[in-house]
Protein backbone atom coordinates (compact mmCIF):
# COMPACT_ATOMS: atom_id res chain seq x y z
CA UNK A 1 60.91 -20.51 68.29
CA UNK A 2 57.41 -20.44 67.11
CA UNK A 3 54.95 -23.34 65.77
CA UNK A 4 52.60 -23.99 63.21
CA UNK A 5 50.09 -26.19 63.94
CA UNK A 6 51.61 -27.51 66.99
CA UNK A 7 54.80 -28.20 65.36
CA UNK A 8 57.81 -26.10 66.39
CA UNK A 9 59.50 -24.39 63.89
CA UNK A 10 62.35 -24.63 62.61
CA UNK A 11 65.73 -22.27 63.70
CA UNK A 12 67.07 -20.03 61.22
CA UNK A 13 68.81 -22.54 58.68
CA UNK A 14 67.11 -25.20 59.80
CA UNK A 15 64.90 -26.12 57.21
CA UNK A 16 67.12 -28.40 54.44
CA UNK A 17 65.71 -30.13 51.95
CA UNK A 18 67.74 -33.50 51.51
CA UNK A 19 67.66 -35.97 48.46
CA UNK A 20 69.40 -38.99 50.76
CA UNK A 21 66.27 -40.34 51.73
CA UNK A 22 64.87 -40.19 48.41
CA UNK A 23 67.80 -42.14 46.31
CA UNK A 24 68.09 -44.16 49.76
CA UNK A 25 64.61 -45.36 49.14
CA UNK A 26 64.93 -45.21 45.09
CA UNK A 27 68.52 -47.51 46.13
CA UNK A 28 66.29 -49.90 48.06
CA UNK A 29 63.36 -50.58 46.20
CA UNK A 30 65.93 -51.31 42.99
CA UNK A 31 67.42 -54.24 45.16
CA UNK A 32 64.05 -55.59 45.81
CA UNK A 33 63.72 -55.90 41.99
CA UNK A 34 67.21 -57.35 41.31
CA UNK A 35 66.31 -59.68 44.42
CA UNK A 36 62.97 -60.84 42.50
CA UNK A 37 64.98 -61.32 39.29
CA UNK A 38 66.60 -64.06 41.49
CA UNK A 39 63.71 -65.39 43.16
CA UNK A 40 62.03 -65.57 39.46
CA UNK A 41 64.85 -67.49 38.64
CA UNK A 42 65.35 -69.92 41.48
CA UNK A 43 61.39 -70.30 41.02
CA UNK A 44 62.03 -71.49 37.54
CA UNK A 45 64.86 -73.71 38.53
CA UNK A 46 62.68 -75.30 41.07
CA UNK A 47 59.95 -76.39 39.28
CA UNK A 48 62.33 -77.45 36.57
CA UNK A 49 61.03 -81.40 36.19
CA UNK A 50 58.13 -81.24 38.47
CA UNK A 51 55.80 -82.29 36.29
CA UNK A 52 57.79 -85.30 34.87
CA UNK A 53 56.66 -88.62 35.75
CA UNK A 54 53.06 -87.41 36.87
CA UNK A 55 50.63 -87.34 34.11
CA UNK A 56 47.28 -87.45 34.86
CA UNK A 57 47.41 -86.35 38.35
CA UNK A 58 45.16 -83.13 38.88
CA UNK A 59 47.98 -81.47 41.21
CA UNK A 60 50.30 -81.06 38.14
CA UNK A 61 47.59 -78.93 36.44
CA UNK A 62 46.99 -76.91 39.69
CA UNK A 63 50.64 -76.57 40.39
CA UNK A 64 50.91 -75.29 36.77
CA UNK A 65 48.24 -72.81 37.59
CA UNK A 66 49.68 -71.49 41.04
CA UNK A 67 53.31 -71.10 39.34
CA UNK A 68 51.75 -69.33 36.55
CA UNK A 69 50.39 -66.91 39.24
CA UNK A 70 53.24 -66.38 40.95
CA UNK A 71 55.44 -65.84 38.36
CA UNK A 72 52.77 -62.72 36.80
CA UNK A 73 53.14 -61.62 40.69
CA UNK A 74 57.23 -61.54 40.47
CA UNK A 75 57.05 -59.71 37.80
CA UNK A 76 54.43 -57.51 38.75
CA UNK A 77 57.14 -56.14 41.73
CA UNK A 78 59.79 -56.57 39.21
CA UNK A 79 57.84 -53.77 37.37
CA UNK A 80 56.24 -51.54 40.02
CA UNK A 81 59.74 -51.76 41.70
CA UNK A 82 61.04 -50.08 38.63
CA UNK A 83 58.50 -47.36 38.15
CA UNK A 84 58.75 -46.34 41.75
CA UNK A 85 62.73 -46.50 41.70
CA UNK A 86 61.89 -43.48 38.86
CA UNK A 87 59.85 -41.45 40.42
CA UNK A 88 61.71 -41.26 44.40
CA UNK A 89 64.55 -40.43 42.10
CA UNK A 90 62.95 -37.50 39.97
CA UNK A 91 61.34 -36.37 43.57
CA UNK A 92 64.67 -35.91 44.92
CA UNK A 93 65.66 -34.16 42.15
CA UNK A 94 62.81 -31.67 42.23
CA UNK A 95 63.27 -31.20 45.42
CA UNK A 96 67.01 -30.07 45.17
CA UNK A 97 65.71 -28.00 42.30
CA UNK A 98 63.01 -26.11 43.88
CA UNK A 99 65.79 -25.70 47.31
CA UNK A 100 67.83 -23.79 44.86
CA UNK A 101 65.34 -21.44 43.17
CA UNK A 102 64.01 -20.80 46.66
CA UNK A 103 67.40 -19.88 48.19
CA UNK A 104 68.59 -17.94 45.00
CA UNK A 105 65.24 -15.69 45.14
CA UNK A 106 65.51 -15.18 49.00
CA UNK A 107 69.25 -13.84 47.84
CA UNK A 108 67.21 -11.78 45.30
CA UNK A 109 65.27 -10.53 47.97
CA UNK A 110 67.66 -9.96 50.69
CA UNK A 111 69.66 -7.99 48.24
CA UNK A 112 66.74 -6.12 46.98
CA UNK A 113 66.14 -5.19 50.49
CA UNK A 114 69.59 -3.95 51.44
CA UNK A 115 69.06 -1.98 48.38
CA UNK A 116 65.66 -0.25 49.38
CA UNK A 117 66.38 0.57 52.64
CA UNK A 118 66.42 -0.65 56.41
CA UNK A 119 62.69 -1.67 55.42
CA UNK A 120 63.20 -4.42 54.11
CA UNK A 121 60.97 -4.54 50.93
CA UNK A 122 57.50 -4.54 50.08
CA UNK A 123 54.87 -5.31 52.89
């Protein structure tokens, strides 16, 4: 078995491409995003009445401030959660996409081969 770089190669057949990791990883970022939907909402719930009964004290207004933050954050995940759920799908895709063309024009090739000759093909 030879290496490139240091790394050993892989056997004949060895090298698969596999989308599992990608949707895996596509699967798991969408149930952080459902999971923030949740925390957004339990956030809400939890500051339902906070405010009630407290006029004029200058934690109300900063408590206002630091929900206001953390709700933009939420839904800051909540968004790059969703983008990123996208693209580790399409990845996986394009990967099993370019596995095929590769394997169908090695076929080409091998067959092209047989055709010319013990030679192989074109050097």
């Amino acid at each position: 078995m030879g290496t490139a770089g240091g790394v050993p190669a892989p056997r004949a057949g060895g090298l698969r491409h596999s989308g599992g990791p990608w949707t895996g990883a596509a699967g798991t970022v969408e149930s952080l995003r459902t999971h923030m939907s949740l925390v957004r909402g339990e956030f809400a719930a939890a500051h339902e009445g906070a405010a009630a009964g407290t006029e004029g004290l200058g934690a109300v207004a900063v408590l206002g401030t630091v929900r206001t933050s953390w709700e933009r954050r939420i839904e800051s995940v909540m968004g790059e959660c969703a983008g990123l759920a996208v693209k580790l799908r399409a990845v996986a895709r394009d990967q099993g996409e370019t596995e095929t063309e590769i394997r169908s024009a090695l076929v080409s090739f091998a067959a092209a081969g047989a055709v010319g000759g013990a030679g192989g093909g074109a050097r």
